[in-house]
Structures are given as structure tokens and as C-alpha cells.
Protein backbone atom coordinates (compact mmCIF):
# COMPACT_ATOMS: atom_id res chain seq x y z
CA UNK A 1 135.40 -2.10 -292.19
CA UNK A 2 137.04 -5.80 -291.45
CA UNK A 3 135.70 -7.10 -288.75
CA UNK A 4 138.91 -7.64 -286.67
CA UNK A 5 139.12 -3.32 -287.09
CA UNK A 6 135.26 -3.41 -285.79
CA UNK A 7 136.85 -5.50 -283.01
CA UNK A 8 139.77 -3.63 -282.47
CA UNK A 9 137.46 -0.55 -281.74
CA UNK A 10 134.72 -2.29 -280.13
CA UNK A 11 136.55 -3.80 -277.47
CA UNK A 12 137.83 -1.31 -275.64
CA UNK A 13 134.65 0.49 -274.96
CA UNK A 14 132.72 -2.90 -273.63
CA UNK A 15 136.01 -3.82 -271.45
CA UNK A 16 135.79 -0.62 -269.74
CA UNK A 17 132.20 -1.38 -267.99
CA UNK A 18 132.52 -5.35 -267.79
CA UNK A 19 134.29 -8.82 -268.86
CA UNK A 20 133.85 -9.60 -272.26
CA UNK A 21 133.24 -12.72 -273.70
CA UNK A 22 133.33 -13.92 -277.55
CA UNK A 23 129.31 -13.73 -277.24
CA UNK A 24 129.17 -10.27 -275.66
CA UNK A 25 131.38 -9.07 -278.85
CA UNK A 26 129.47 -10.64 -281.38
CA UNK A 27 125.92 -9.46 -280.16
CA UNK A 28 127.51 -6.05 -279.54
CA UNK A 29 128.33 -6.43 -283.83
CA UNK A 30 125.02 -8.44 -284.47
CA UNK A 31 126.67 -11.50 -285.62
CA UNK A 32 126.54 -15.09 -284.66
CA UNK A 33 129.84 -16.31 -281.99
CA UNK A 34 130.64 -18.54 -284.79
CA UNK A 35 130.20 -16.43 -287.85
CA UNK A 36 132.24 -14.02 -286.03
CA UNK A 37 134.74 -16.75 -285.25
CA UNK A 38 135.04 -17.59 -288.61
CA UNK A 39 135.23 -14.25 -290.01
CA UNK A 40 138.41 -13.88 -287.90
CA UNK A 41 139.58 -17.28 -288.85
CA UNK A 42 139.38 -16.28 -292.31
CA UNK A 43 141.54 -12.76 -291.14
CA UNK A 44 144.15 -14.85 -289.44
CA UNK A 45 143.34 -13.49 -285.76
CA UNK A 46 140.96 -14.66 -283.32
CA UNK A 47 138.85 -13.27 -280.70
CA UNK A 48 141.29 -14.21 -278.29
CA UNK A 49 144.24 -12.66 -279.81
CA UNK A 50 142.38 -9.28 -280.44
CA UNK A 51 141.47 -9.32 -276.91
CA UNK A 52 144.55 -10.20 -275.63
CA UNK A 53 145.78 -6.80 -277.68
CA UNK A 54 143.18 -4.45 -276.17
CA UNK A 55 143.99 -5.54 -272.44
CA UNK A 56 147.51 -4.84 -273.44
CA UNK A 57 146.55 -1.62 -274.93
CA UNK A 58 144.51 -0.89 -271.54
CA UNK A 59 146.88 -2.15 -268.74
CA UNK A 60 149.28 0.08 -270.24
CA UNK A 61 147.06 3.06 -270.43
CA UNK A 62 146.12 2.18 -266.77
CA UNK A 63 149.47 1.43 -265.42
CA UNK A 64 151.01 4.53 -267.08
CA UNK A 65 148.33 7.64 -266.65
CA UNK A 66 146.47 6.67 -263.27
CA UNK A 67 147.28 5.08 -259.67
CA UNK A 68 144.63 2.90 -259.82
CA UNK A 69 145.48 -0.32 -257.78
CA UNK A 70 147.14 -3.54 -259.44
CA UNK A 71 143.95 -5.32 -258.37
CA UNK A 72 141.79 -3.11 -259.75
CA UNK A 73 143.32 -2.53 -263.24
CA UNK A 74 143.08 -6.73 -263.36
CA UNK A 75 139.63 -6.93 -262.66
CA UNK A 76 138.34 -4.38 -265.08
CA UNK A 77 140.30 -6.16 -267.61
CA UNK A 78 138.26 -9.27 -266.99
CA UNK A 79 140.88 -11.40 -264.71
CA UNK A 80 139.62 -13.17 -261.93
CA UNK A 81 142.82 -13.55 -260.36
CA UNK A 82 145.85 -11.05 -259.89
CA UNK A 83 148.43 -13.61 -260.76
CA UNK A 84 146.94 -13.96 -263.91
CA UNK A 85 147.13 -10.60 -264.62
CA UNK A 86 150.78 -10.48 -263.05
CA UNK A 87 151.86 -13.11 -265.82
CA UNK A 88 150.15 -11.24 -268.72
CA UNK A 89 152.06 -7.92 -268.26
CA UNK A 90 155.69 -10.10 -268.09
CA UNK A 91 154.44 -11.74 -271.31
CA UNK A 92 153.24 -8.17 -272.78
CA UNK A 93 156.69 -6.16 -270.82
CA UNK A 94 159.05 -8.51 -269.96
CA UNK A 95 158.68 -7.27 -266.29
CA UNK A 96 155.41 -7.29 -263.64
CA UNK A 97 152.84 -4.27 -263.34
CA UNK A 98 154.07 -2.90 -260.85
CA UNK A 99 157.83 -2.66 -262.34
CA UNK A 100 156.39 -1.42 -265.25
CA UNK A 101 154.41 1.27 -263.56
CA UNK A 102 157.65 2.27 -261.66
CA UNK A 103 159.81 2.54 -264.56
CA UNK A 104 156.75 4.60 -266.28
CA UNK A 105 156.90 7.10 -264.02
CA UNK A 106 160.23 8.47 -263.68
CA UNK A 107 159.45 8.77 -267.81
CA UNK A 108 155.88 10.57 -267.24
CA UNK A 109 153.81 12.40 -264.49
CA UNK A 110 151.08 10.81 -262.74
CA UNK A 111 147.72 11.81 -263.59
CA UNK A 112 144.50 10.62 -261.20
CA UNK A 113 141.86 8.48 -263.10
CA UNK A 114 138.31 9.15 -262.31
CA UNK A 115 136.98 6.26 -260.77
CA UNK A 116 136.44 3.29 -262.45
């Protein structure tokens, strides 16, 4: 399997229990930072960008299915700062979390997240 797939699955599983880093992922596949890095290079992505993709793919999910707290959703996605996280979902939606939740639930019922 490529390893931007390996990535693509990986990522989503270590984001849910803690901020990852380029090192984090490439331990978690055995593989140097830069071999990894270069790997993707040679895929035209980068760690970055795949990440970038999974915390879309999870502030969705998290904005969408649970009520868990705009503050919360940003730090288990590995932002240090709500703002941060504000300005990702208008880059990702073209409007802020919360918006986005809104507008998500007059489309789909709300369902209660076990803790995270």
C-alpha cells in the first residue's frame, strides 16, 4: 500500500488519543521522518497536507455527530489555540465551526459522543 494510503489510515487513529507530529507518524510506520518525507515528496503530498485532510475529515465527523465543545474538538485535533482552529474550518467550509455545526443540524440529528 502507498504510503500516503498508510497515512491516510494511520492518522486518524493516533489523532484521536494525542497531537501528531511528522515523527510520531513515521515511528508509528517504522520509517525514518525523512524517508517518510521523501516518500511523500515523491507522491506529490506531504505530511502536512495529509494531515491537514484527516483533521478535516475529523472536525467534520465531530462537528456533525456529537456536541462536543468547539474547544474541545480543536484540541484533540492538535491546535493549541481555538482561533486556529476557527480559521481552518472557514478554509475547509467557507464558514466557522460553529456555523457549520448549526447548519448540520437542521440536516441531521444529534447524536452524544462518548467522551473523548
Amino acid at each position: 500500500m502507498p504510503i500516503d494510503q498508510q497515512l491516510l489510515e494511520l492518522l486518524p487513529q493516533l489523532m484521536r488519543f494525542r497531537t501528531v507530529d511528522i515523527s510520531a507518524a513515521a515511528a508509528a510506520l517504522r520509517l525514518n521522518p525523512r524517508t517518510m518525507q521523501r516518500k511523500l515528496k515523491a507522491l506529490g503530498t506531504s505530511f502536512e497536507a495529509l494531515r491537514d485532510a484527516t483533521r478535516k475529515t475529523l472536525a467534520q465527523e465531530y462537528l456533525v455527530e456529537t456536541s462536543i465543545p468547539l474547544a474541545r474538538i480543536a484540541h484533540s485535533l492538535g491546535y493549541s489555540d481555538l482561533a486556529v482552529f476557527h480559521r481552518s474550518c472557514t478554509r475547509w467550509f467557507d464558514q466557522t465551526p460553529a456555523k457549520f455545526r448549526e447548519q448540520s443540524r437542521r440536516s441531521r440529528p444529534l447524536v452524544m459522543s462518548p467522551s473523548h
